[in-house]
Protein backbone atom coordinates (compact mmCIF):
# COMPACT_ATOMS: atom_id res chain seq x y z
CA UNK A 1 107.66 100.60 94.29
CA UNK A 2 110.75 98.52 94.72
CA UNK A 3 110.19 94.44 95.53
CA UNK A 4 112.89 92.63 96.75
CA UNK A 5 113.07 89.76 93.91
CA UNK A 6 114.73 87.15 96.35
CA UNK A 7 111.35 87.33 97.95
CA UNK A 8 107.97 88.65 96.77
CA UNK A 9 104.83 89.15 98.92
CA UNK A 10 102.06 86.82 97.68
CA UNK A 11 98.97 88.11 99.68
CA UNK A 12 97.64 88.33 102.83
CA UNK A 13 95.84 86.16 105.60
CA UNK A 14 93.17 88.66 106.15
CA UNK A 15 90.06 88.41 104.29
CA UNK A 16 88.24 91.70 103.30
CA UNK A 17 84.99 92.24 104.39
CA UNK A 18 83.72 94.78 101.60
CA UNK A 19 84.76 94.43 97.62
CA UNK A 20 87.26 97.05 97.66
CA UNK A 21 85.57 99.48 94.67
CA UNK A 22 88.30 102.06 95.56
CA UNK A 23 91.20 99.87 95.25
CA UNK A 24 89.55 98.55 91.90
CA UNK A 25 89.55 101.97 90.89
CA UNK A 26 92.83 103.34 91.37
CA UNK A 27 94.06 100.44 89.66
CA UNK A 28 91.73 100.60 86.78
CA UNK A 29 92.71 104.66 86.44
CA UNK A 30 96.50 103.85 86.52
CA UNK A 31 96.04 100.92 84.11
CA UNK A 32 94.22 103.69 82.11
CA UNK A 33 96.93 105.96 82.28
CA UNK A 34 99.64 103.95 81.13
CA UNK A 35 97.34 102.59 78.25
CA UNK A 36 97.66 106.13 77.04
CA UNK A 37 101.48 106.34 77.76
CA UNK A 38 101.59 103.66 75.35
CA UNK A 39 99.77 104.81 72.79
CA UNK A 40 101.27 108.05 72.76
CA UNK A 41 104.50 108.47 69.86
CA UNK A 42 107.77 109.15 71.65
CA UNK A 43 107.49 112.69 71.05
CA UNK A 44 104.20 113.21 72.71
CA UNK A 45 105.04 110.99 76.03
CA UNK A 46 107.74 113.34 76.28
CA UNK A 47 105.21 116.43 76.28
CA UNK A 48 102.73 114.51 78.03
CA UNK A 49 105.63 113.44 81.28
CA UNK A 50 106.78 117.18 80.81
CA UNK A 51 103.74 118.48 82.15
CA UNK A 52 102.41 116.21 84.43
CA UNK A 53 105.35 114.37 86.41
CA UNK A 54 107.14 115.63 89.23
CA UNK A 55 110.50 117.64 88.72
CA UNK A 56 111.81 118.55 91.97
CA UNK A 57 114.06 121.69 90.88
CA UNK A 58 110.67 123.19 89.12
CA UNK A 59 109.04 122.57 92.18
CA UNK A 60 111.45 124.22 94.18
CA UNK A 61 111.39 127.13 92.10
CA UNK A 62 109.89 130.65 91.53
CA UNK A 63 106.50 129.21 89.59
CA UNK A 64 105.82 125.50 90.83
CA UNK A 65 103.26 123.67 89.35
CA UNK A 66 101.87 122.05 92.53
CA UNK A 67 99.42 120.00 90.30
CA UNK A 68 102.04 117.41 89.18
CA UNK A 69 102.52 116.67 92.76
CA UNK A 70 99.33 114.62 92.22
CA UNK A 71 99.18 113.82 88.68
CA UNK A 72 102.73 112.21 88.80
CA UNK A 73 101.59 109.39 91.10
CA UNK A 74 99.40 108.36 87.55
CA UNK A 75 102.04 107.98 85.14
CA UNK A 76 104.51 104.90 85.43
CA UNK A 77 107.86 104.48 83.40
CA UNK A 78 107.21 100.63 82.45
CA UNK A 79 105.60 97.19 83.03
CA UNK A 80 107.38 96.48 85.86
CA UNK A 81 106.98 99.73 87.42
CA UNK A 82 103.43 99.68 86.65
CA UNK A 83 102.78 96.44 87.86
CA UNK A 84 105.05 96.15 91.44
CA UNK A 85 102.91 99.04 92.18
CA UNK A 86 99.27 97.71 91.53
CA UNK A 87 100.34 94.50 92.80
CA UNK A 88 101.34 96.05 96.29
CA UNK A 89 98.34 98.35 96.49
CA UNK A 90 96.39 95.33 95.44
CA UNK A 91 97.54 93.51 98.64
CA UNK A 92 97.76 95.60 101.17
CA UNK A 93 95.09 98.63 100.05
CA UNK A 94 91.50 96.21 100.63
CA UNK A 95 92.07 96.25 104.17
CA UNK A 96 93.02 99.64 104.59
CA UNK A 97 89.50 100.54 102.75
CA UNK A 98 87.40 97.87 104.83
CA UNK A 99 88.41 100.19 107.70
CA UNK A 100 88.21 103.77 106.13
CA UNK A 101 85.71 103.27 102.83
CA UNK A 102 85.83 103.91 99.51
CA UNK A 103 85.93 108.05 99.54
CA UNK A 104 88.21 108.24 102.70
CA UNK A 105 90.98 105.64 101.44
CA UNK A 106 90.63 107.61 98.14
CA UNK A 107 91.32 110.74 100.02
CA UNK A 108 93.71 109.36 102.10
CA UNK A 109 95.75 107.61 99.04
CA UNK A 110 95.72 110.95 97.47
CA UNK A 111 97.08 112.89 100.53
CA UNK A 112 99.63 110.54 101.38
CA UNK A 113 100.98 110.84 97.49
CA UNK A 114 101.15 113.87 97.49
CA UNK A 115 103.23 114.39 100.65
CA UNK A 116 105.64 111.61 99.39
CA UNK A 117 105.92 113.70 96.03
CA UNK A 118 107.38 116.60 98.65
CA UNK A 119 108.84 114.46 100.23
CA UNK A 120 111.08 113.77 97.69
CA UNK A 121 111.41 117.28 96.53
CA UNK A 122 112.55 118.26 100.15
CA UNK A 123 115.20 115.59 100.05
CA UNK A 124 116.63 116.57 96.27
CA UNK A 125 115.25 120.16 95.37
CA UNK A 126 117.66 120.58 92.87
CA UNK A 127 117.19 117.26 91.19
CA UNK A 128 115.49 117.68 86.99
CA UNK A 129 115.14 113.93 86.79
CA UNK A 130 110.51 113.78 86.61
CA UNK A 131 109.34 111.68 89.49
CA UNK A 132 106.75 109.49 89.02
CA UNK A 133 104.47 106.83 89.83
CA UNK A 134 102.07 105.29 92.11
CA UNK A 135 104.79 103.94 95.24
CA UNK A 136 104.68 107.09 97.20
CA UNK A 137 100.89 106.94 97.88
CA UNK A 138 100.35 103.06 98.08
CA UNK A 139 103.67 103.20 100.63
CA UNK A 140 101.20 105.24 102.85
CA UNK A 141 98.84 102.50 102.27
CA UNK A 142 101.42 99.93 103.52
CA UNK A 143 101.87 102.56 106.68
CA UNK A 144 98.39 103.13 107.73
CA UNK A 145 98.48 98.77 107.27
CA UNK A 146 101.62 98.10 109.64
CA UNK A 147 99.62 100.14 112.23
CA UNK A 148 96.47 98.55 111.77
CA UNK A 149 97.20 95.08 110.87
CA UNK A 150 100.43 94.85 112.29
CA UNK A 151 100.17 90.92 113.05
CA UNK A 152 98.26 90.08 110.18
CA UNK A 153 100.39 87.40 108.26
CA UNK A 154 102.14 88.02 104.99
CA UNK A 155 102.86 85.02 102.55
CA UNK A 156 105.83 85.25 100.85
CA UNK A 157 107.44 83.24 97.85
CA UNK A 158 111.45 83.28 97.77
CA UNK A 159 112.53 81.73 94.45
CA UNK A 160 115.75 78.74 95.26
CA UNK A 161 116.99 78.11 91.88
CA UNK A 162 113.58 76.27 90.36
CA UNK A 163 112.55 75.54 93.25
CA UNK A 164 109.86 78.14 94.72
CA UNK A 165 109.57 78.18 98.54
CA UNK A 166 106.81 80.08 100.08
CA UNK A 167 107.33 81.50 103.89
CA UNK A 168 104.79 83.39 106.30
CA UNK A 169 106.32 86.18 107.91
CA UNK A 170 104.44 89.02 109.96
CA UNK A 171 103.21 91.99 108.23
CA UNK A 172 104.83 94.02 111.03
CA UNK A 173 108.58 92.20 109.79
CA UNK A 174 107.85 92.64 106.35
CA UNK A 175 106.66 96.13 106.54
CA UNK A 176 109.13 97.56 109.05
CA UNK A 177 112.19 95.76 106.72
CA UNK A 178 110.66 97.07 103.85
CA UNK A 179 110.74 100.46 105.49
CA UNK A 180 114.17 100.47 106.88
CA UNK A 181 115.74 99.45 103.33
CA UNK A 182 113.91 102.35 101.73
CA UNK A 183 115.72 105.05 104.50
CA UNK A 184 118.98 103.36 103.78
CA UNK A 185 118.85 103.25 100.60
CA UNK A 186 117.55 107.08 100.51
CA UNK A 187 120.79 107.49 102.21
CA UNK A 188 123.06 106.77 99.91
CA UNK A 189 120.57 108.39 96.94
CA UNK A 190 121.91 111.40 95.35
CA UNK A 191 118.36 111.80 93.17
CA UNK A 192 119.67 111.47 89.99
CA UNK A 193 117.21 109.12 88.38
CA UNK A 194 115.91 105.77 89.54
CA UNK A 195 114.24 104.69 92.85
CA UNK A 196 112.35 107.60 94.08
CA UNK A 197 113.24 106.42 98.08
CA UNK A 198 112.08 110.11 99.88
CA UNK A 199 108.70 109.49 98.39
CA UNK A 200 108.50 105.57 99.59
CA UNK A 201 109.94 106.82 103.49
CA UNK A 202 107.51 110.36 103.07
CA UNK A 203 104.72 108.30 102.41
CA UNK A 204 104.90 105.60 104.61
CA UNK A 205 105.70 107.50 107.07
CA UNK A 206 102.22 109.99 106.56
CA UNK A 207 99.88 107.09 106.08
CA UNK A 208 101.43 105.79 110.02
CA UNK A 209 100.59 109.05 111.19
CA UNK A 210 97.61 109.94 109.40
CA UNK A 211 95.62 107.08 109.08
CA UNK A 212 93.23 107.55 111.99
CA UNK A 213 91.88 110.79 111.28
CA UNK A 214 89.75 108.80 107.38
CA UNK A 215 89.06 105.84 109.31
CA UNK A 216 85.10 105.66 109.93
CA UNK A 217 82.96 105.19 113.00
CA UNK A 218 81.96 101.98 112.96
């Protein structure tokens, strides 16, 4: 999940009505995750991100092993990477399960990461750099948000110097810039390592479309 530096998404001005227990779990099980990525030597991470991240140019081949289409979106490359991700879901995803619950925003988090993760194997299939991480299926999360919550307020902090300065923009600004910089930046992506932007647009763009059909009757 990529966050714009010059100006970082605090929270936002809607309060949940539920605990979210699925959002509390998906973060605990990625936190889990990556406490095993870092106890592993660097022999066995290797083995272990062999077999269960993404490669687009295996999955485009004769034998694909479809099941690292899901477990990729477990397994995180660093702090940073690890925690831009939980921090986004963390915002955005308890609103998105007040209107879906716990076992259909789990389902629908899984189904949305997995259609990023072919996402971005339909936009590089002959790329061997492993794709991984959470971004793909909390950038649904973000979609299914924008078109639920589209005027819900986002509080932003935008760092002058020492001085921080915090700004409240719309979710539907944020989201829709946020969206628009990951196409343009796919653009100009050749999917040789980095910024996995397919799976951000693929995502986002399945969680806008898909969203109604987990949320419950209420």
């Amino acid at each position: 999940m990529t966050v714009d530096l010059a100006m970082i998404p605090l929270h936002d001005t809607i309060p949940a009505r539920h605990p979210p227990m699925a959002v509390w779990g998906l973060i605990g099980a990625n936190a889990l995750v990556f406490a095993l990525e870092l106890s592993l030597s660097p022999d066995a991470l290797a083995a272990l991100l062999d077999m269960f991240a993404a490669v687009p140019a295996r999955l485009a081949g004769d034998a694909p092993p479809i099941w690292t289409l899901v477990t990729c979106m477990f397994l995180h490359g660093g702090w940073l990477h690890l925690l831009g991700n939980l921090w986004m879901l963390w915002i955005f995803g308890d609103n998105v399960e007040d209107r879906m619950g716990p076992g259909r925003f789990v389902a629908f988090y899984l189904l949305c990461g997995l259609l990023a993760s072919a996402s971005e194997v339909a936009a590089h299939p002959a790329a061997s750099e492993s794709v991984l991480g959470a971004s793909g299926a909390i950038a649904g999360v973000m979609g299914a948000y924008l078109a639920m919550f589209p005027r819900a307020r986002i509080v932003m902090l935008v760092p002058l110097l020492f001085w921080p300065l915090y700004v409240t923009v719309s979710a539907f600004s944020f989201l829709l810039y946020w969206f628009v910089l990951q196409v343009l930046s796919g653009s100009l992506d050749a999917g040789t390592g980095g910024v996995a932007y397919a799976a951000h647009a693929g995502g986002f763009i399945a969680g806008l479309l898909l969203h109604r059909a987990f949320l419950r009757n209420e």
